[in-house]
C-alpha atoms as a PDB file:
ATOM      1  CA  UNK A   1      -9.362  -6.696   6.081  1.00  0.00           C
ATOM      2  CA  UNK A   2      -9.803 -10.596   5.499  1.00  0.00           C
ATOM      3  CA  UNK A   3     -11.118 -11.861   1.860  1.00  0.00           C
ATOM      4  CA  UNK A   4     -14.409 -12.453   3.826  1.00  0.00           C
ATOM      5  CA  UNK A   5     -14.510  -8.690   4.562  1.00  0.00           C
ATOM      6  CA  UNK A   6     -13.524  -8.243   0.983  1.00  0.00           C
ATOM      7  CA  UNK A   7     -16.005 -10.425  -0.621  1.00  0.00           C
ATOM      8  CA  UNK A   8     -19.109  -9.259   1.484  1.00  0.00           C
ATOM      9  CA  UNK A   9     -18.509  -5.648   0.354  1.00  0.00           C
ATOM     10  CA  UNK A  10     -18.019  -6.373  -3.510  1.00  0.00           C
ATOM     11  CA  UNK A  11     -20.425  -8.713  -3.524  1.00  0.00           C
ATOM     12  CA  UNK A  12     -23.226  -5.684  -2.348  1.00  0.00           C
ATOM     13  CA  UNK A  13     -21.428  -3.874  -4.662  1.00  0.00           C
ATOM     14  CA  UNK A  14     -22.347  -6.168  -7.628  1.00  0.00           C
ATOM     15  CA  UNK A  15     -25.765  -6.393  -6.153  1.00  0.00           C
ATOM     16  CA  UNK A  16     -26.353  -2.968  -6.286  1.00  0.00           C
ATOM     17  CA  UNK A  17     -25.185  -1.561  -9.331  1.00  0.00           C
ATOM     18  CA  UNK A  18     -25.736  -4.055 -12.133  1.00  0.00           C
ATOM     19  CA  UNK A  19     -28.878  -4.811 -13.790  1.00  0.00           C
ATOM     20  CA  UNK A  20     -30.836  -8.772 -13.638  1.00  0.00           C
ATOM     21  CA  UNK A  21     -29.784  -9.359 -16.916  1.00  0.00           C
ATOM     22  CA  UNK A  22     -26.427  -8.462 -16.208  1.00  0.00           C
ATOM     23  CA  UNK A  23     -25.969 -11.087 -13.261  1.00  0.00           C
ATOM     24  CA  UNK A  24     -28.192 -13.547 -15.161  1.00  0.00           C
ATOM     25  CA  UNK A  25     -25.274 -12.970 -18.110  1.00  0.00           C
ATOM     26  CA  UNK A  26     -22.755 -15.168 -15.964  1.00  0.00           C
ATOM     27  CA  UNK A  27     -24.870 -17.915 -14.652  1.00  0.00           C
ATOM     28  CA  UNK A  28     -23.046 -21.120 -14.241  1.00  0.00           C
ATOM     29  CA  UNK A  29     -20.219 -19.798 -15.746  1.00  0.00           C
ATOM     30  CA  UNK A  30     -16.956 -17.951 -14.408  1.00  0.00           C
ATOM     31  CA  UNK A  31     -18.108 -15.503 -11.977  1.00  0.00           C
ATOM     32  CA  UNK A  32     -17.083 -11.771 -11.260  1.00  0.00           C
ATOM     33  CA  UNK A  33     -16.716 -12.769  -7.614  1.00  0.00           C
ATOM     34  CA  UNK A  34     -14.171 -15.398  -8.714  1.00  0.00           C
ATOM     35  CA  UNK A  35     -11.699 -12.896 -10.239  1.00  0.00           C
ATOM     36  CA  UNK A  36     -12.529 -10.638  -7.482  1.00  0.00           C
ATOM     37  CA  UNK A  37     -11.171 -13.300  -5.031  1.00  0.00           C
ATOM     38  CA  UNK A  38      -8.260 -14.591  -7.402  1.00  0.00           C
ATOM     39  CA  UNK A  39      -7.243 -10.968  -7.782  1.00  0.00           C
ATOM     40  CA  UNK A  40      -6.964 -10.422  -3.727  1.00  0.00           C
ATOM     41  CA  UNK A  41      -5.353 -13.930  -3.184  1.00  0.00           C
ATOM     42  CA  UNK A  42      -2.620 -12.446  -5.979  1.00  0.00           C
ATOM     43  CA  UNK A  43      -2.402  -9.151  -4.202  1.00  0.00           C
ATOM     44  CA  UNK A  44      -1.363 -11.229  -1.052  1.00  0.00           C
ATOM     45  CA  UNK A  45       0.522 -14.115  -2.552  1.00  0.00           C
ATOM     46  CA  UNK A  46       2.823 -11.756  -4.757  1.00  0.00           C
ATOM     47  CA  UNK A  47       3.648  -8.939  -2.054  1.00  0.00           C
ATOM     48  CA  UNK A  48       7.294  -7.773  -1.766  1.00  0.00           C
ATOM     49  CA  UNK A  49       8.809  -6.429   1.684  1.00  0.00           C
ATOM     50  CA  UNK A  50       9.665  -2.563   1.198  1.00  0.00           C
ATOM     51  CA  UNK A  51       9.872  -1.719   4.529  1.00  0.00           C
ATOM     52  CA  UNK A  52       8.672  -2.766   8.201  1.00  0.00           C
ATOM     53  CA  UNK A  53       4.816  -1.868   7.047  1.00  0.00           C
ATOM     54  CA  UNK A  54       4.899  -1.284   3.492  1.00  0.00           C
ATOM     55  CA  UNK A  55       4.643  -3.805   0.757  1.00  0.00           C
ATOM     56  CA  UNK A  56       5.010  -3.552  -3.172  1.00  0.00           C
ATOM     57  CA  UNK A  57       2.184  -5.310  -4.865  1.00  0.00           C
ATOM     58  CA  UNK A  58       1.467  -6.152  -8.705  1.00  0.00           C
ATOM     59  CA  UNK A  59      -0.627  -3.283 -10.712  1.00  0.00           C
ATOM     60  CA  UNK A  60      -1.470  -5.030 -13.722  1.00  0.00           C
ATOM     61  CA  UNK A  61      -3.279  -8.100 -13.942  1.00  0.00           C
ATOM     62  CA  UNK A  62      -3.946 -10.587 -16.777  1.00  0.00           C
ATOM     63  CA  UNK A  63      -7.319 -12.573 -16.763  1.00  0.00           C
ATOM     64  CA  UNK A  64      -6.801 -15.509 -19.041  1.00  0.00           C
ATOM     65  CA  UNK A  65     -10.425 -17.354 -19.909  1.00  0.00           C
ATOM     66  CA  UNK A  66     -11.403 -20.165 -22.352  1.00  0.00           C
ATOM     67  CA  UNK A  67     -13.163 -19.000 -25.599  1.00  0.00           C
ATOM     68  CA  UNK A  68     -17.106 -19.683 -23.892  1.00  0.00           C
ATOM     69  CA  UNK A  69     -15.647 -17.660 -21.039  1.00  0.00           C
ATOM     70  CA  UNK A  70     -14.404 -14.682 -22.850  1.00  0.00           C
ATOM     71  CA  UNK A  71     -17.644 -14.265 -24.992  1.00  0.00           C
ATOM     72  CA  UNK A  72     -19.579 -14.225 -21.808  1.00  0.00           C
ATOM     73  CA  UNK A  73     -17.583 -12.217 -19.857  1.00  0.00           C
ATOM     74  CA  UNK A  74     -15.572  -9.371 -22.305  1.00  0.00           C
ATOM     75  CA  UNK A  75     -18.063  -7.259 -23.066  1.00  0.00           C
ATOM     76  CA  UNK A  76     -19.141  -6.460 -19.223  1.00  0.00           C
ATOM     77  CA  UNK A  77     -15.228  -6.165 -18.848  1.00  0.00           C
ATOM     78  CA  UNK A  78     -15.345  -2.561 -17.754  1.00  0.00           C
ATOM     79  CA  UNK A  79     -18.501  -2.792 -15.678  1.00  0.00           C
ATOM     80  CA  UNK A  80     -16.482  -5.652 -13.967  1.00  0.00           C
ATOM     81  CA  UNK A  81     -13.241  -4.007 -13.516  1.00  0.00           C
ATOM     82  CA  UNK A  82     -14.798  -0.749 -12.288  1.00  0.00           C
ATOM     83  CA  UNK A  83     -16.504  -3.037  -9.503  1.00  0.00           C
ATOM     84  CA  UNK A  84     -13.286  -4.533  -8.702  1.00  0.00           C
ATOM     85  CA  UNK A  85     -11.072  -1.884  -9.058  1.00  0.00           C
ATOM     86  CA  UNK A  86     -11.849   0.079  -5.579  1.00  0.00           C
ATOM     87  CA  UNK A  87     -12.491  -2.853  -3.548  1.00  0.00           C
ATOM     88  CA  UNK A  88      -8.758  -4.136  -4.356  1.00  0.00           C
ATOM     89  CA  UNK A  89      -7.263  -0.402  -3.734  1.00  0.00           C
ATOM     90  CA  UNK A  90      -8.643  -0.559   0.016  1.00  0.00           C
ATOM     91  CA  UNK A  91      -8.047  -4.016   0.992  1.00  0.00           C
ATOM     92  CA  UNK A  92      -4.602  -2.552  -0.299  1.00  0.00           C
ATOM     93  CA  UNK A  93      -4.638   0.440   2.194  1.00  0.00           C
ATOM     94  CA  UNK A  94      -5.790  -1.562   5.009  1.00  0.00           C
ATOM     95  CA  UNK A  95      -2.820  -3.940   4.592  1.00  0.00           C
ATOM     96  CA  UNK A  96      -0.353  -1.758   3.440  1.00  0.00           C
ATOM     97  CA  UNK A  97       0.174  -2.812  -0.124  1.00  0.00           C
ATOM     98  CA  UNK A  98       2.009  -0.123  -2.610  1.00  0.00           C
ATOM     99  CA  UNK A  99       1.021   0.231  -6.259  1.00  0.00           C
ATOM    100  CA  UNK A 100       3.840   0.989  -8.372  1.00  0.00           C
ATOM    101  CA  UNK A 101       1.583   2.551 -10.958  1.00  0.00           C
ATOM    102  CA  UNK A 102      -2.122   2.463 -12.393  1.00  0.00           C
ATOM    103  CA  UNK A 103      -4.385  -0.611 -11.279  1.00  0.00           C
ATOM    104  CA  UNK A 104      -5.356  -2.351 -15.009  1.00  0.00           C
ATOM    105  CA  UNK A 105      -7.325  -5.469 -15.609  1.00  0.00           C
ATOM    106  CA  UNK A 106      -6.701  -7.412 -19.113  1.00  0.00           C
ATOM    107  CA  UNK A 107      -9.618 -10.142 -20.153  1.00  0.00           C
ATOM    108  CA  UNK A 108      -7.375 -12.535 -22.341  1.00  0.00           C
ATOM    109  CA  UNK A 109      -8.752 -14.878 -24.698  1.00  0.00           C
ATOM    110  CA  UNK A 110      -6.815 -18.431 -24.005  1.00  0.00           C
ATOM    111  CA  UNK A 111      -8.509 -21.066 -26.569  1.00  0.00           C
ATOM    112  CA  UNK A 112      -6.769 -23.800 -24.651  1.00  0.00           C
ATOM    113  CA  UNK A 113      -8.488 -23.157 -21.414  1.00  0.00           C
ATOM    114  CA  UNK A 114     -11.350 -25.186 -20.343  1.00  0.00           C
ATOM    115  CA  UNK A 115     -14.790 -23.552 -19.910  1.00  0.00           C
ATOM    116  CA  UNK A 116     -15.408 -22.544 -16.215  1.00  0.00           C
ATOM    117  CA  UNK A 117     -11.987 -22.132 -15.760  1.00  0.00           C
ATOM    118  CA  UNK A 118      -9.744 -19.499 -15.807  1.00  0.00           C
ATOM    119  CA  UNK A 119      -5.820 -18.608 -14.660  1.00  0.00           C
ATOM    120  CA  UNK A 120      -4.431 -15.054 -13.379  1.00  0.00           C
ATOM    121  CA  UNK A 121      -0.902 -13.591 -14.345  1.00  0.00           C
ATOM    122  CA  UNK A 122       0.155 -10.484 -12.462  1.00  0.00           C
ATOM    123  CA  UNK A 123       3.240  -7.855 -12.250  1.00  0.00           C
ATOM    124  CA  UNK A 124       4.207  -4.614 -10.959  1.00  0.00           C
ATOM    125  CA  UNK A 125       5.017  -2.249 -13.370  1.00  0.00           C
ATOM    126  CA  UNK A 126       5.253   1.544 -13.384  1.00  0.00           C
ATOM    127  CA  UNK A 127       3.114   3.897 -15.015  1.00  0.00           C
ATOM    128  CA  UNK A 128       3.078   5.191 -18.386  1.00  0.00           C
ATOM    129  CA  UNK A 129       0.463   7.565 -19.633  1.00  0.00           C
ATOM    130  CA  UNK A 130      -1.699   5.919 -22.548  1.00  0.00           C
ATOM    131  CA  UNK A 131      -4.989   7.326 -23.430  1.00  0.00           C
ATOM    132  CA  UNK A 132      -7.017   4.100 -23.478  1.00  0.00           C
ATOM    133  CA  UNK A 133     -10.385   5.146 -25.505  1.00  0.00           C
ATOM    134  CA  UNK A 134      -9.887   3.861 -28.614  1.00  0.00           C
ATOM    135  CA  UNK A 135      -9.082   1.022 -26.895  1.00  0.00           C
ATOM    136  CA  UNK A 136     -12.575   0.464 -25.359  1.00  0.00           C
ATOM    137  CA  UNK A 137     -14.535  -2.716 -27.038  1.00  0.00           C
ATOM    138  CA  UNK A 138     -11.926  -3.818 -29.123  1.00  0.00           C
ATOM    139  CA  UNK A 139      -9.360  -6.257 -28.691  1.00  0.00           C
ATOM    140  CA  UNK A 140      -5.765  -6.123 -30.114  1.00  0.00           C
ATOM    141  CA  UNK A 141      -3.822  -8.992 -32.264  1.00  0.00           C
ATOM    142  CA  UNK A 142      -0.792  -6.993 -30.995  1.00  0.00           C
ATOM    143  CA  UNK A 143       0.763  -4.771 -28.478  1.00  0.00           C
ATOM    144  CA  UNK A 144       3.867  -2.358 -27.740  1.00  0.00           C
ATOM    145  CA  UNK A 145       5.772  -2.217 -24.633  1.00  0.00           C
ATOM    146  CA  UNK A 146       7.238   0.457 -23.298  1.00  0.00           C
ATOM    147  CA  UNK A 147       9.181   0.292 -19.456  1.00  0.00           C
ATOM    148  CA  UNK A 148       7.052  -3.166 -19.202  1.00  0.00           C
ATOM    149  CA  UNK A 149       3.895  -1.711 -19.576  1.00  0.00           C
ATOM    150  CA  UNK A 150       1.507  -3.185 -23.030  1.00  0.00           C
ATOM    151  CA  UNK A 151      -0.410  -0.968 -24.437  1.00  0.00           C
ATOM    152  CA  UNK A 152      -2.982  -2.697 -27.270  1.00  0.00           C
ATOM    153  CA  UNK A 153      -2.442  -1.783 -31.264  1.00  0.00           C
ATOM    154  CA  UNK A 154      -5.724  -1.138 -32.350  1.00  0.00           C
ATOM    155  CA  UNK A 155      -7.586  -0.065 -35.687  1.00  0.00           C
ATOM    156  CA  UNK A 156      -6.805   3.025 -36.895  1.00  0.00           C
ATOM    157  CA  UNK A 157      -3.462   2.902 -34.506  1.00  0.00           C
ATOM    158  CA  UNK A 158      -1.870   5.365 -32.058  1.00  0.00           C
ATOM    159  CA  UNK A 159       0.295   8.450 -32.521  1.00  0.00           C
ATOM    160  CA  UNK A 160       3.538   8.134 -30.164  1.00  0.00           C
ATOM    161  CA  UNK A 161       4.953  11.407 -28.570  1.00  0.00           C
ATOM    162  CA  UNK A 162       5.428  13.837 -25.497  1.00  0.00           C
ATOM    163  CA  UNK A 163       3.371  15.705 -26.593  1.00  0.00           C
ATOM    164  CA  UNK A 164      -0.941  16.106 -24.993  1.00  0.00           C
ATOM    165  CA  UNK A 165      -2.128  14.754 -28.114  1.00  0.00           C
ATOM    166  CA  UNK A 166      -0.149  11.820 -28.522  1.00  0.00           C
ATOM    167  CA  UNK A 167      -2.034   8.769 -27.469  1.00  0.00           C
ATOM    168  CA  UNK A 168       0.857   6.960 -26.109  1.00  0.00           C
ATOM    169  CA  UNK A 169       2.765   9.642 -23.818  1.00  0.00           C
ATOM    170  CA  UNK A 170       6.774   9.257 -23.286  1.00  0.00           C
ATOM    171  CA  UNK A 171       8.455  11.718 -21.060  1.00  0.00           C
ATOM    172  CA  UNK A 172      11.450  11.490 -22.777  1.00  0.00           C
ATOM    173  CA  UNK A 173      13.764  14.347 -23.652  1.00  0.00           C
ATOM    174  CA  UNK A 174      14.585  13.014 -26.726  1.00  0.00           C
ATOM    175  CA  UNK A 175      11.372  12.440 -28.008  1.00  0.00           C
ATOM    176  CA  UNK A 176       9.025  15.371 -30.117  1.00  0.00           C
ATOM    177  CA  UNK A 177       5.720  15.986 -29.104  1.00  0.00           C
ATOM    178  CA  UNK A 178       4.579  13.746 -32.333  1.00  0.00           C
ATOM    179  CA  UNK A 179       7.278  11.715 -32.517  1.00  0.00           C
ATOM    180  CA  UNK A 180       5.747   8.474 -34.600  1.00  0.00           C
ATOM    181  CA  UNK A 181       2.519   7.143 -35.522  1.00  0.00           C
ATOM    182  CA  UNK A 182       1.723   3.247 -36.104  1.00  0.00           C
ATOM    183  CA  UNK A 183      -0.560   2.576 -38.073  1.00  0.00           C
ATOM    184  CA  UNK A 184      -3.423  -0.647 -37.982  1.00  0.00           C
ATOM    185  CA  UNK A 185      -5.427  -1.522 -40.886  1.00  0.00           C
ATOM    186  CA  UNK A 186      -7.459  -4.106 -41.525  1.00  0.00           C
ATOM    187  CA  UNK A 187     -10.178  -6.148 -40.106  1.00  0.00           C
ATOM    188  CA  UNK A 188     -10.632  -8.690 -37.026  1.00  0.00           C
ATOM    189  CA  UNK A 189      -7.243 -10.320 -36.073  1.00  0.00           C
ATOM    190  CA  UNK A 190      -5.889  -9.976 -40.104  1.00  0.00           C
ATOM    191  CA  UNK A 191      -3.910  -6.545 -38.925  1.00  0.00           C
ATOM    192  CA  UNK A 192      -1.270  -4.793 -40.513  1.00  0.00           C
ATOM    193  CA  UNK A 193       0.955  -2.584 -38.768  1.00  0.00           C
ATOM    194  CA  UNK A 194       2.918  -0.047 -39.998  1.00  0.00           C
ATOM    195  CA  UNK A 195       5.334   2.592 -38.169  1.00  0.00           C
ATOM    196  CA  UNK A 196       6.157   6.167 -39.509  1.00  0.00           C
ATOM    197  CA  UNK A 197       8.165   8.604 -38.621  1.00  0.00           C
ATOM    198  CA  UNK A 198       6.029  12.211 -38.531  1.00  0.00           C
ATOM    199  CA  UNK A 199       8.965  14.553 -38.612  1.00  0.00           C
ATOM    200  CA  UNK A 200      10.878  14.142 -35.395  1.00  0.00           C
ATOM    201  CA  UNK A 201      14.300  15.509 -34.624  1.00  0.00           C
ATOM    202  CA  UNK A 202      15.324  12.682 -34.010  1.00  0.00           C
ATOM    203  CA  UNK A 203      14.022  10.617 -36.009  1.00  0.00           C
ATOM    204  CA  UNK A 204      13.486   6.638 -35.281  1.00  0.00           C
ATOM    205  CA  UNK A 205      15.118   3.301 -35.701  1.00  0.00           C
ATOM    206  CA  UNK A 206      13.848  -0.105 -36.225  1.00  0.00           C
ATOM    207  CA  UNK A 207      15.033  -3.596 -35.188  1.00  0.00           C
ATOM    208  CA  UNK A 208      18.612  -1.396 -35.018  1.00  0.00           C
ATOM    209  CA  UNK A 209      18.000   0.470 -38.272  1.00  0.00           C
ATOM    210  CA  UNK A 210      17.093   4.266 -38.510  1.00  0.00           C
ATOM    211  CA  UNK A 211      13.982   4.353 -40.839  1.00  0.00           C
ATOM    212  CA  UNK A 212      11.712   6.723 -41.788  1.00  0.00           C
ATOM    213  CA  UNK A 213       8.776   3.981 -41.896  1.00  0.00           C
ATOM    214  CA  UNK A 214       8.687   0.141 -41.297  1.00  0.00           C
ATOM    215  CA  UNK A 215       6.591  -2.671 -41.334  1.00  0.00           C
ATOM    216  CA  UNK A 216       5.924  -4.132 -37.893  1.00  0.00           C
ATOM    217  CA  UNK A 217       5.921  -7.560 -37.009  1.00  0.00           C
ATOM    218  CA  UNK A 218       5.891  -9.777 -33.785  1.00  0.00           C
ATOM    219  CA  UNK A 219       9.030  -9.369 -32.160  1.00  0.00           C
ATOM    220  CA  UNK A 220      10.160  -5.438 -33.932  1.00  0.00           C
ATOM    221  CA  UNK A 221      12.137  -3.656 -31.652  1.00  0.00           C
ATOM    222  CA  UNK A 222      11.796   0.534 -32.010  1.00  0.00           C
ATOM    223  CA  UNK A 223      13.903   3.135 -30.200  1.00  0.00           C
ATOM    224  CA  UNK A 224      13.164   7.024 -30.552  1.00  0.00           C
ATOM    225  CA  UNK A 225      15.050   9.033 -28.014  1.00  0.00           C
ATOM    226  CA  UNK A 226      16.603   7.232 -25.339  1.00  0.00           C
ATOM    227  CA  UNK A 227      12.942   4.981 -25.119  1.00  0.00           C
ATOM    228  CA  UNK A 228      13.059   1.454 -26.368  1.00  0.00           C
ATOM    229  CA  UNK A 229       9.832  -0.176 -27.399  1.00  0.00           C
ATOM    230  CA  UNK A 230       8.762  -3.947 -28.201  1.00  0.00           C
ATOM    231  CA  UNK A 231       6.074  -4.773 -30.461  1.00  0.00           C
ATOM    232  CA  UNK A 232       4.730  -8.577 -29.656  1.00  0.00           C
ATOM    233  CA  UNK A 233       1.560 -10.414 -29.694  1.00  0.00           C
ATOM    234  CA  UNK A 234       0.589 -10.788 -26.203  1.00  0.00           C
ATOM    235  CA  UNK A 235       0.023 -14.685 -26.158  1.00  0.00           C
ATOM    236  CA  UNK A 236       3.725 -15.318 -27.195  1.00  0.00           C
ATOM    237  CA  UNK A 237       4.569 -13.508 -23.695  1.00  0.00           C
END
């Protein structure tokens, strides 16, 4: 299906299922339809050959907006994203794009960026479980990757394991059930982070030395099991 196709059903979509003061929210600034349209030109622009009819598309897409922007637009993020979400899964079907793990859409604040304007960064990256709601609302000074996936570091933190109740899952052998937990204190983007070990087997090094806690900066590099993880703030990506 064309982006004309494309833009006629999400564009009923919109029409239907938000409220006045919801499209009234984005008048004469960047519009939902706009990512929508970025995001399908990506899907297109960045597709890899598998085979004679299949084609390996990016997953995880990065929204970056100026400051006015990102005001407007992050707290209707989800409402957004679930709007966009579907409409990008079947124009994949119809043109044979494969996901190589869980469609995500990051809003990104980008101070630099003009207002009305706004720039799209994309990959395909394979799935790692992460139970995302603590994550809803907030925003995060800093993330951890794990297998090139970022998962935010929010207030009060996350617990890191194998295990159901861990809220960052790694199907790793060598890693406990409750392997680590970091924790985030403090208020707006003034964060601490802090990593401890809760007990594991095999306990956990950081930045190459096995610890039983550590302080986390931009750049600490954490391995428990056979797992490697990178803690970073996003913009320096």
């Amino acid at each position: 299906m064309g982006v004309v196709g494309f833009l006629d059903r999400l564009e009923k979509a919109i029409e239907s299922a938000v409220s006045g003061v919801f499209a009234r929210a984005f008048k004469g600034d960047v519009q939902p339809m706009e990512i929508a349209a970025r995001l399908q030109k990506e899907l297109d622009s960045e597709a890899k050959l598998l085979s004679r009819d299949r084609k390996l598309v990016p997953n995880e897409f990065f929204i970056n907006l100026s400051e006015h922007d990102y005001n407007i637009l992050e707290p209707y993020g989800r409402k957004t994203t679930d709007m966009i979400l579907p409409e990008l899964r079947s124009h994949a079907q119809n043109m044979g794009y494969i996901f190589n793990g869980p469609l995500e859409i990051h809003y990104e604040l980008v101070p630099e960026l003009p207002t009305g304007k706004f720039t799209v960064e994309s990959r395909a990256v394979a799935g790692v479980e992460h139970d995302d709601r603590q994550d809803r609302g907030r925003r995060a000074r800093m993330v951890i990757e794990v297998n090139g996936v970022r998962h935010p570091l929010v207030p009060p933190g996350i617990v890191i394991g194998r295990g159901s109740e861990a809220d960052l899952r790694i199907q790793d052998p060598g890693v406990s059930r409750r392997h680590a937990e970091i924790k985030v204190t403090g208020l707006g983007f003034d964060l601490e982070y802090k990593i401890i070990d809760l007990g594991a087997r095999n306990g956990m090094t950081v930045d190459g030395r096995k610890v039983t806690q550590a302080v986390l900066t931009d750049g600490s590099r954490i391995e428990i099991g056979s797992t490697k993880m990178l803690v970073h703030a996003p913009s320096g990506r």
